[in-house]
PDB file of N, CA and C in Angstrom:
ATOM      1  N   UNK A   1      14.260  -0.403  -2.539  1.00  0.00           N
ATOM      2  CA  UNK A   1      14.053  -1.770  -2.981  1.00  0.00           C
ATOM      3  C   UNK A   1      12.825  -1.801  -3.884  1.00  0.00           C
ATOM      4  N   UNK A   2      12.876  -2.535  -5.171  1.00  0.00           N
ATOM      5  CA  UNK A   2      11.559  -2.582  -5.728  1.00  0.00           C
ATOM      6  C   UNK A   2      11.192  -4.228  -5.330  1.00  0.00           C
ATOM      7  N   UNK A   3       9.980  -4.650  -6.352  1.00  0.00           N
ATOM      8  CA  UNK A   3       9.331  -5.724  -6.673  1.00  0.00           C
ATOM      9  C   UNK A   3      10.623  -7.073  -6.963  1.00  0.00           C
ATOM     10  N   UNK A   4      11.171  -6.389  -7.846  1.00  0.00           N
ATOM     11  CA  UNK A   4      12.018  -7.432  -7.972  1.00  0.00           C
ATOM     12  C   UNK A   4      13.426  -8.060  -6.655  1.00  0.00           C
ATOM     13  N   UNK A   5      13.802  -7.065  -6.685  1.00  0.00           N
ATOM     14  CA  UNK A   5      14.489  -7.351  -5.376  1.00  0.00           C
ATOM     15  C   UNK A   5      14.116  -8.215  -4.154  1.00  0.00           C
ATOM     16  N   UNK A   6      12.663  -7.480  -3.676  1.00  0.00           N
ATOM     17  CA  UNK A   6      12.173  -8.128  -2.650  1.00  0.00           C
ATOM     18  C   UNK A   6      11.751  -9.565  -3.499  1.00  0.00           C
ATOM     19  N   UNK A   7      11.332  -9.681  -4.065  1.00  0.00           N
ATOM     20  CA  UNK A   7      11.338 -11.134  -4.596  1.00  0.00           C
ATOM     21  C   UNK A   7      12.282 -11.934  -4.535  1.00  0.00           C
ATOM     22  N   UNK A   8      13.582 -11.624  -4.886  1.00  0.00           N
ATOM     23  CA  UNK A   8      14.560 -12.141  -4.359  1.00  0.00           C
ATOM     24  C   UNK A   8      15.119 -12.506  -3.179  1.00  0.00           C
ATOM     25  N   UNK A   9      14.533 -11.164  -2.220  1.00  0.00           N
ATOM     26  CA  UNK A   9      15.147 -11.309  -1.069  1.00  0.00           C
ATOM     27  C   UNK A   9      14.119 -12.293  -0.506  1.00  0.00           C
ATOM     28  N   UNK A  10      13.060 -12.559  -0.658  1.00  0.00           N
ATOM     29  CA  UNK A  10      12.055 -13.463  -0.012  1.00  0.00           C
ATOM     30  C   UNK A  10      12.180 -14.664  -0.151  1.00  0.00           C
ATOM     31  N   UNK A  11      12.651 -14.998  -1.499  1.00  0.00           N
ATOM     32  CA  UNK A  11      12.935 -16.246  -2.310  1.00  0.00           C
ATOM     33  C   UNK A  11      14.518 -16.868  -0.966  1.00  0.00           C
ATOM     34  N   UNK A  12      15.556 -16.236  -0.780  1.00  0.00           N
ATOM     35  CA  UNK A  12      16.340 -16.262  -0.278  1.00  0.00           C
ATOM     36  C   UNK A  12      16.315 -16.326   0.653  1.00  0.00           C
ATOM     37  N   UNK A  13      15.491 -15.956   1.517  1.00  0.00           N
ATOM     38  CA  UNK A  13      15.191 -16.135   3.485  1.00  0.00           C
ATOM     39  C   UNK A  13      14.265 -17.157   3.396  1.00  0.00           C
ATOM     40  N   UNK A  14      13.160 -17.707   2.487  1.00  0.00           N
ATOM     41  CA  UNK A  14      12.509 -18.718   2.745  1.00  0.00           C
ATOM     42  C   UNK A  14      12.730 -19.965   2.126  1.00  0.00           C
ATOM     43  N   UNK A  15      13.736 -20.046   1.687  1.00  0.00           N
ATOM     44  CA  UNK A  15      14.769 -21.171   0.693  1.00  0.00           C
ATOM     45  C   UNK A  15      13.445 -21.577  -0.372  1.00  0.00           C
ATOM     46  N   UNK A  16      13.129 -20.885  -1.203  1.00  0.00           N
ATOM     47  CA  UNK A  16      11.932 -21.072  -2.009  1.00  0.00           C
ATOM     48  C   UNK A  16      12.399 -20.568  -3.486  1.00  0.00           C
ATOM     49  N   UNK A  17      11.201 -21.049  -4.509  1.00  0.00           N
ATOM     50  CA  UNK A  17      12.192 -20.158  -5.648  1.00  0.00           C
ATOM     51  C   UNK A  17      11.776 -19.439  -5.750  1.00  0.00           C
ATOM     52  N   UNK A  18      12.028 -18.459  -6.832  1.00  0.00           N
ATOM     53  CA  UNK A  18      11.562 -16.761  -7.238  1.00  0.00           C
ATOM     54  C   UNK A  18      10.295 -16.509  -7.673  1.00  0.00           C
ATOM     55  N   UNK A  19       9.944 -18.060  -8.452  1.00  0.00           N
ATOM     56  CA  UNK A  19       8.604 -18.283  -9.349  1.00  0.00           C
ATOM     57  C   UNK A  19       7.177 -18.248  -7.939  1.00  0.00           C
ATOM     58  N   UNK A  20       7.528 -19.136  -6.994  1.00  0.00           N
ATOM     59  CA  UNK A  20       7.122 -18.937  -5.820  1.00  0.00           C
ATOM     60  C   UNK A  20       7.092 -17.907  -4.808  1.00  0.00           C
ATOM     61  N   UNK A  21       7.925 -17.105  -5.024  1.00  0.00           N
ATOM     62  CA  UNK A  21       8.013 -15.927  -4.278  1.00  0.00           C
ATOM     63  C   UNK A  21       7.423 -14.892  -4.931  1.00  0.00           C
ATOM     64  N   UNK A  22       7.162 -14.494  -6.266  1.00  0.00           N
ATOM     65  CA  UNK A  22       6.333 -14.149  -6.706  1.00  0.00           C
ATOM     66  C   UNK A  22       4.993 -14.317  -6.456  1.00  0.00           C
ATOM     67  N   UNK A  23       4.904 -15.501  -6.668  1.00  0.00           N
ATOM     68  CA  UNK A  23       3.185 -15.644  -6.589  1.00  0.00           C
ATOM     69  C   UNK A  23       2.858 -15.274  -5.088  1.00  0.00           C
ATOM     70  N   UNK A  24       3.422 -15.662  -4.425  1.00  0.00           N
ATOM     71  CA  UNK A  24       3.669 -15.001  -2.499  1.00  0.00           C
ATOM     72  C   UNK A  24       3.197 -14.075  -2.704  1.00  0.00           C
ATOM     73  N   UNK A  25       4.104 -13.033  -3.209  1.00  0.00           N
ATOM     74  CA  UNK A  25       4.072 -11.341  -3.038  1.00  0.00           C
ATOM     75  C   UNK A  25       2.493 -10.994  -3.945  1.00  0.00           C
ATOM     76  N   UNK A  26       2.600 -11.802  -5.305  1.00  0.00           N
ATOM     77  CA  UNK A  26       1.450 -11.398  -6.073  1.00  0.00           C
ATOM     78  C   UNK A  26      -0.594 -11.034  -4.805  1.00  0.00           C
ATOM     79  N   UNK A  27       0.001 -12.540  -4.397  1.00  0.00           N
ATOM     80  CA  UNK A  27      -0.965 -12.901  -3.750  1.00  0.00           C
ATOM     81  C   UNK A  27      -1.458 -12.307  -2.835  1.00  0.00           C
ATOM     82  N   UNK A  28      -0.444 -11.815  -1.815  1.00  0.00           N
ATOM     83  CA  UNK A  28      -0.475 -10.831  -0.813  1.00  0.00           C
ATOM     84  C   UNK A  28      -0.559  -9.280  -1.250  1.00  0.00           C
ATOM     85  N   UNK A  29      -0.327  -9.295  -2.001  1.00  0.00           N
ATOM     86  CA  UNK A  29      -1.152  -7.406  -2.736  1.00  0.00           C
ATOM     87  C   UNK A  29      -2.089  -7.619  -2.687  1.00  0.00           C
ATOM     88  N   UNK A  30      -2.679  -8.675  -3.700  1.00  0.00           N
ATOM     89  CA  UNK A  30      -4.165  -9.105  -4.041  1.00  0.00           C
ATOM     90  C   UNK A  30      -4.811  -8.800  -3.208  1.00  0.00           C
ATOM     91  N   UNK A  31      -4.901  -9.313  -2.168  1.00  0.00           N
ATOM     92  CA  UNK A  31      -5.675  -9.960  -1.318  1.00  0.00           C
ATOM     93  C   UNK A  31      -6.052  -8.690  -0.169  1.00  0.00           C
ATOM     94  N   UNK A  32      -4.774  -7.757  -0.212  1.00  0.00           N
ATOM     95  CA  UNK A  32      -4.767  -6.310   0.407  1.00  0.00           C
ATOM     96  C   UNK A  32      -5.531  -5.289  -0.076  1.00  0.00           C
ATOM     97  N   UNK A  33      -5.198  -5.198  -1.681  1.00  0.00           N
ATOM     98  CA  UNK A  33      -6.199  -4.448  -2.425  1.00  0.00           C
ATOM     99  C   UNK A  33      -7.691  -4.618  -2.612  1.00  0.00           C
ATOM    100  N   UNK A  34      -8.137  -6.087  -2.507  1.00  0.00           N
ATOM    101  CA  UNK A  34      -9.061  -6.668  -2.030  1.00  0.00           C
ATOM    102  C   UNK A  34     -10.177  -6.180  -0.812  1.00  0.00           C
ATOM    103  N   UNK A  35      -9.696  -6.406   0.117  1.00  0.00           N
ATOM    104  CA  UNK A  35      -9.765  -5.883   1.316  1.00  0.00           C
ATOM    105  C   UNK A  35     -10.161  -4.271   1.439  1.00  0.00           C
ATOM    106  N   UNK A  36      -9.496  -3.839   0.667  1.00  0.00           N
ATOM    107  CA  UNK A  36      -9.140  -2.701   0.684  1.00  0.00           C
ATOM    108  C   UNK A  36     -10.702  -2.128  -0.161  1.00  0.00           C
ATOM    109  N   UNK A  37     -10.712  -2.689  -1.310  1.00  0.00           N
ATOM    110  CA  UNK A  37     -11.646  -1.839  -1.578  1.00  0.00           C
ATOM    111  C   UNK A  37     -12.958  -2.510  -1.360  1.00  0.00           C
ATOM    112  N   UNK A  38     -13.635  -3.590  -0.316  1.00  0.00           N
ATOM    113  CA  UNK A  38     -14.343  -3.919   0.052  1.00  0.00           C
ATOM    114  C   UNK A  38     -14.546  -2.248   1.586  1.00  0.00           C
ATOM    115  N   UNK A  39     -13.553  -2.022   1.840  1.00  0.00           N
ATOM    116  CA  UNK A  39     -13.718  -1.079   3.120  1.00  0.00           C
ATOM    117  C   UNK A  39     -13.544  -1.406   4.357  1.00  0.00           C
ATOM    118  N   UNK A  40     -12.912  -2.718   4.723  1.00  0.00           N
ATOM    119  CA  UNK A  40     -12.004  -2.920   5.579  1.00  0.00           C
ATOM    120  C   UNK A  40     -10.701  -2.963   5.768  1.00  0.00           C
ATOM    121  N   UNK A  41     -10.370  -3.037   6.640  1.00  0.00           N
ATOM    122  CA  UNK A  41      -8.511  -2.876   7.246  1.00  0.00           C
ATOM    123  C   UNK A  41      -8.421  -4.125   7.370  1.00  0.00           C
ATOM    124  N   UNK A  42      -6.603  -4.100   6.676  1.00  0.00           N
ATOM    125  CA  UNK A  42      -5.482  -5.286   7.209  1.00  0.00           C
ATOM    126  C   UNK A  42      -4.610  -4.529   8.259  1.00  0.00           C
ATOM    127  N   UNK A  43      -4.514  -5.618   9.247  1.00  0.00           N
ATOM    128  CA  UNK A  43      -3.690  -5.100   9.974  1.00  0.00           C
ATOM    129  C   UNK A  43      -3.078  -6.806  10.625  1.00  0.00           C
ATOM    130  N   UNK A  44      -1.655  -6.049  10.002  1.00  0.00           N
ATOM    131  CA  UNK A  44      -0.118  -6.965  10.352  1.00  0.00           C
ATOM    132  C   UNK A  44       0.366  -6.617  11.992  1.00  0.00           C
ATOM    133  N   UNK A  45       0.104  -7.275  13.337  1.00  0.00           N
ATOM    134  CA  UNK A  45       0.254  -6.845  14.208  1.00  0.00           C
ATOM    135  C   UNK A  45       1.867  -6.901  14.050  1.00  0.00           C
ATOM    136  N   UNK A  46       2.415  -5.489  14.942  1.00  0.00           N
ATOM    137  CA  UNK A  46       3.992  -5.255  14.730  1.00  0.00           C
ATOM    138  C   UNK A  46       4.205  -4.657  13.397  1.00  0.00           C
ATOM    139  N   UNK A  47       4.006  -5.100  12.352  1.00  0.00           N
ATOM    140  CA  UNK A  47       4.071  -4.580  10.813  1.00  0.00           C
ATOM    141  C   UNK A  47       2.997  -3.094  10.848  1.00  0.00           C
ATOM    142  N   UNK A  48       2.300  -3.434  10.890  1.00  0.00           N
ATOM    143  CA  UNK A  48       1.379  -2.116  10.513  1.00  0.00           C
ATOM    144  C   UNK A  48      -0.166  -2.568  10.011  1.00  0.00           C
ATOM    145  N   UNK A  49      -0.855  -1.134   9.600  1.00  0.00           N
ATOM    146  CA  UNK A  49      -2.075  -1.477   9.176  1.00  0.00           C
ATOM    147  C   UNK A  49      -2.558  -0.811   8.015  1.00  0.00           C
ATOM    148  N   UNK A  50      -3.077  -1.664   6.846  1.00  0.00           N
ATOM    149  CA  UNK A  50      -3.438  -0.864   5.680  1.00  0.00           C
ATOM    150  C   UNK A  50      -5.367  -0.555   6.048  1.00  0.00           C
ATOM    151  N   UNK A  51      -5.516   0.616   5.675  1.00  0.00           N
ATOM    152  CA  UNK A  51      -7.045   1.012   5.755  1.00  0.00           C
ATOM    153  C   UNK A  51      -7.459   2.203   4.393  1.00  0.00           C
ATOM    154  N   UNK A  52      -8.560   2.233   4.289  1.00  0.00           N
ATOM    155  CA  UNK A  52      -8.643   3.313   3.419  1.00  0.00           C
ATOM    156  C   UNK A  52      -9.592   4.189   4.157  1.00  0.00           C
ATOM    157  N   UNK A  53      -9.252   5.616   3.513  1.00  0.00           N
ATOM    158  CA  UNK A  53      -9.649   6.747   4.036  1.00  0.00           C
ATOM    159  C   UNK A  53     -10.540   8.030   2.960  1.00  0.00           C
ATOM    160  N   UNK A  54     -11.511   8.439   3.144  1.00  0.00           N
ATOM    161  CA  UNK A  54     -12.122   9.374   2.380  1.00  0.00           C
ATOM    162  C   UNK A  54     -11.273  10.674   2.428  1.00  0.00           C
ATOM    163  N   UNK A  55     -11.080  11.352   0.944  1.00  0.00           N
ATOM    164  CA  UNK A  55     -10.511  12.268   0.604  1.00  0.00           C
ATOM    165  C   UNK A  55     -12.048  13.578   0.394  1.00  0.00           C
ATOM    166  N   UNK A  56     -12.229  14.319   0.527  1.00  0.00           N
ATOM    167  CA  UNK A  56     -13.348  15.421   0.298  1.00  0.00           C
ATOM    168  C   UNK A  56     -13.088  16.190  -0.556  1.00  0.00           C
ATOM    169  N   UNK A  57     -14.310  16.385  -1.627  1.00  0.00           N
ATOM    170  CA  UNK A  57     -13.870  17.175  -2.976  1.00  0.00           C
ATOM    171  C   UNK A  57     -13.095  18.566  -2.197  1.00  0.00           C
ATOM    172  N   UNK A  58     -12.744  18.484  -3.249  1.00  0.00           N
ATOM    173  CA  UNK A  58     -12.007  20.347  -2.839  1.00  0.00           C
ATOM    174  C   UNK A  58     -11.412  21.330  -4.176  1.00  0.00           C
ATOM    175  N   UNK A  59     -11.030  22.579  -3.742  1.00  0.00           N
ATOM    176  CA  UNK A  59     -10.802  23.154  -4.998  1.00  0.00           C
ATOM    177  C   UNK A  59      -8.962  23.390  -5.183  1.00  0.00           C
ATOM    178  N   UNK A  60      -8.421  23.307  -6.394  1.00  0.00           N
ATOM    179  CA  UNK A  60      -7.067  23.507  -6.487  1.00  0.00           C
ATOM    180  C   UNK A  60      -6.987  24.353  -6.911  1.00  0.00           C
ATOM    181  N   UNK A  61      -5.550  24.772  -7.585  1.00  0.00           N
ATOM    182  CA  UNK A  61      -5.014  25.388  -8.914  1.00  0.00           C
ATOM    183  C   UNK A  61      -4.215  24.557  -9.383  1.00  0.00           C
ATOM    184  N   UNK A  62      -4.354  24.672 -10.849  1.00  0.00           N
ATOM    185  CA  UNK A  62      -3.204  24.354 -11.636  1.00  0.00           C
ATOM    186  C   UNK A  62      -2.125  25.095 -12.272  1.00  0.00           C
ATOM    187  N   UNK A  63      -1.502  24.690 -11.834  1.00  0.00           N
ATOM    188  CA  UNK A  63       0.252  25.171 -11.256  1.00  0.00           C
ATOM    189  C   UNK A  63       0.515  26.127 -12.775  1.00  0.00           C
ATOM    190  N   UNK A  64       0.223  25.491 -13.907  1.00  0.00           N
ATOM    191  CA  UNK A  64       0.698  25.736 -14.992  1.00  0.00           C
ATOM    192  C   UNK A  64      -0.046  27.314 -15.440  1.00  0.00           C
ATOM    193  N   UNK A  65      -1.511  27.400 -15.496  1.00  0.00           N
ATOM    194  CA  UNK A  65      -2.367  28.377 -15.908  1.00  0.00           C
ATOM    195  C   UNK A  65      -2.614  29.551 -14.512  1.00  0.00           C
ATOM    196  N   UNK A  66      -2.806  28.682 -13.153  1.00  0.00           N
ATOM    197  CA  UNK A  66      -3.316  29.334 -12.132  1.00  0.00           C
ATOM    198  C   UNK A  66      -4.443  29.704 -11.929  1.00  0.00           C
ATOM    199  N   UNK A  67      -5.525  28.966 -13.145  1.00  0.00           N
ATOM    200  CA  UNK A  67      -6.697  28.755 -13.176  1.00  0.00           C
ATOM    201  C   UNK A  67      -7.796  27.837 -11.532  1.00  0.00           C
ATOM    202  N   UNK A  68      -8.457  28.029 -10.941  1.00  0.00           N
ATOM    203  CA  UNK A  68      -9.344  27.200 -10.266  1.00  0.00           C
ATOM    204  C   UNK A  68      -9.636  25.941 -10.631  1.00  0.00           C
ATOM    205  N   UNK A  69      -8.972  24.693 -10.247  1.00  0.00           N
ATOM    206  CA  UNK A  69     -10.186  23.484 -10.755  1.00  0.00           C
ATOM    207  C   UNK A  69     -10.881  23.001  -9.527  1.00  0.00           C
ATOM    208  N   UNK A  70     -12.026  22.400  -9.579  1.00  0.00           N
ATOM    209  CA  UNK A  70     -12.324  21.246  -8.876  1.00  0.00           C
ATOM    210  C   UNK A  70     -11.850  19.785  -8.601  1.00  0.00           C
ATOM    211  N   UNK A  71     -11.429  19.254  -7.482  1.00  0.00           N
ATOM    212  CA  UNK A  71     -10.955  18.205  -7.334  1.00  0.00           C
ATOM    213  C   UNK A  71     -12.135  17.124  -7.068  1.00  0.00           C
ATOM    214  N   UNK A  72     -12.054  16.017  -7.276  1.00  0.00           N
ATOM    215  CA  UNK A  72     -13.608  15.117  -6.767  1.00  0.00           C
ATOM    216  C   UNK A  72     -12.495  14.490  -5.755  1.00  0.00           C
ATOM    217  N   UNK A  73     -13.869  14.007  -4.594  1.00  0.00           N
ATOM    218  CA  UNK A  73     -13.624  12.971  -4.050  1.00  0.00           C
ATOM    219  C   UNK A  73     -13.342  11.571  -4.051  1.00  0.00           C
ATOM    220  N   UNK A  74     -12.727  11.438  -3.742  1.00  0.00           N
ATOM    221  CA  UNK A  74     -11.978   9.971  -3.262  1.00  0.00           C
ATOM    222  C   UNK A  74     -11.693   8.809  -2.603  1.00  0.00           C
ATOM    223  N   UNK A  75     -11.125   7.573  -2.733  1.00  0.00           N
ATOM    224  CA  UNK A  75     -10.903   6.507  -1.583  1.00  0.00           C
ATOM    225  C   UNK A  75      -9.244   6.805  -1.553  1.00  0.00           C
ATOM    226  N   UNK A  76      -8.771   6.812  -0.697  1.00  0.00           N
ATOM    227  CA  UNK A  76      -7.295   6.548  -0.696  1.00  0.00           C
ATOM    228  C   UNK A  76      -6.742   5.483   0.192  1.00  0.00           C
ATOM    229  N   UNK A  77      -5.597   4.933   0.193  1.00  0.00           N
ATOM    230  CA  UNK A  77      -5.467   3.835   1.231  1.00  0.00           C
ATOM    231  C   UNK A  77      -4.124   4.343   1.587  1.00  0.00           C
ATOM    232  N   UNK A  78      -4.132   4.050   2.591  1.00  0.00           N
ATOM    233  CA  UNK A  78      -3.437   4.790   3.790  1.00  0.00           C
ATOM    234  C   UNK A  78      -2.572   3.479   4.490  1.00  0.00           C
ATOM    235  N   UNK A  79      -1.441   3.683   5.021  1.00  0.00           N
ATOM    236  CA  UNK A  79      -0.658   3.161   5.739  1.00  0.00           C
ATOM    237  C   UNK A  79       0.160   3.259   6.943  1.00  0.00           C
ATOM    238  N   UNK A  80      -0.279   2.891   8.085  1.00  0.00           N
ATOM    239  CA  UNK A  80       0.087   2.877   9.232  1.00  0.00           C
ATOM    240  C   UNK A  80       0.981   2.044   9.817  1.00  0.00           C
ATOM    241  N   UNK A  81       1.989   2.492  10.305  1.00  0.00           N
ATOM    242  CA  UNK A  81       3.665   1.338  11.164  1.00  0.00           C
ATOM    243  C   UNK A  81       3.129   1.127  12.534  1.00  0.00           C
ATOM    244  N   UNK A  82       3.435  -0.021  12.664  1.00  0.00           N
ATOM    245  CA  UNK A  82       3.097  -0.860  13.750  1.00  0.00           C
ATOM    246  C   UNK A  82       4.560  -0.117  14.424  1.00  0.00           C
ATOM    247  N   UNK A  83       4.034  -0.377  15.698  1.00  0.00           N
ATOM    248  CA  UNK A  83       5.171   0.141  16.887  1.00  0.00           C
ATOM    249  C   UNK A  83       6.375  -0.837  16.642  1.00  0.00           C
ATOM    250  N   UNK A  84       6.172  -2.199  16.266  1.00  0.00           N
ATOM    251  CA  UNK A  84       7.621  -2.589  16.360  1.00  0.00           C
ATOM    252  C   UNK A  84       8.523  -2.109  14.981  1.00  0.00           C
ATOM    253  N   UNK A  85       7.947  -1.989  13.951  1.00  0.00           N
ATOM    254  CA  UNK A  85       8.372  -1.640  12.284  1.00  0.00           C
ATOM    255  C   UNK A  85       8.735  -0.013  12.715  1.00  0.00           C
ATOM    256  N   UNK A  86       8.258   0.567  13.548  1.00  0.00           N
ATOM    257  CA  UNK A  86       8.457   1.655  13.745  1.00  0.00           C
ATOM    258  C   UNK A  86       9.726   1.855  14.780  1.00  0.00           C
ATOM    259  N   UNK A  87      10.107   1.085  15.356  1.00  0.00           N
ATOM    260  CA  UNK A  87      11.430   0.965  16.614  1.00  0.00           C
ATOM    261  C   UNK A  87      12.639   0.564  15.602  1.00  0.00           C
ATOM    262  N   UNK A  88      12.100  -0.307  14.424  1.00  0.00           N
ATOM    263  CA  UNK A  88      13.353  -0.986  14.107  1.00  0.00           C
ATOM    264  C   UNK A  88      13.868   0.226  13.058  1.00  0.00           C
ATOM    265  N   UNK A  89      12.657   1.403  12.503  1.00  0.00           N
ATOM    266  CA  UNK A  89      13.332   2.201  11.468  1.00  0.00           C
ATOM    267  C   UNK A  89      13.991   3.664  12.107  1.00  0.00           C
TER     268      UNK A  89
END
């Protein structure tokens, strides 16, 4: 399912229009990514929990040469299923 779909499908279970269901969905990223890079967790009880997590520099290769690079460190955000999102999949 992408963006658009679920827009639809939201628009359709909450008898709302699409223009509105958009701004819904818009809003609710926002507000996650938000969160997110302030350095706290959302957490949807049953749904799950978004948090972010430190990545530690480290060293790779690149696939192509097989040369050494350095990787830098990172924020990543991470996603966790709530026990019920997790029963129903």
């Amino acid at each position: 399912m992408n963006k658009a779909e679920l827009i639809d499908k939201i628009a359709g279970d909450a008898g709302i229009s699409k223009k509105q269901a958009t701004a819904a969905l818009d809003s609710f990223t926002d507000s996650v990514a938000k969160t997110l890079k302030k350095g706290a967790k959302v957490t949807l009880v049953g749904f799950g929990t978004f948090s972010v997590s430190k990545r530690a520099a480290r060293t790779g290769r690149n696939p192509q040469t097989g040369a050494t690079i350095k990787i830098k460190a990172k924020k990543v955000a991470k996603f966790k299923a709530g026990a019920t999102l997790s029963s129903k999949v």
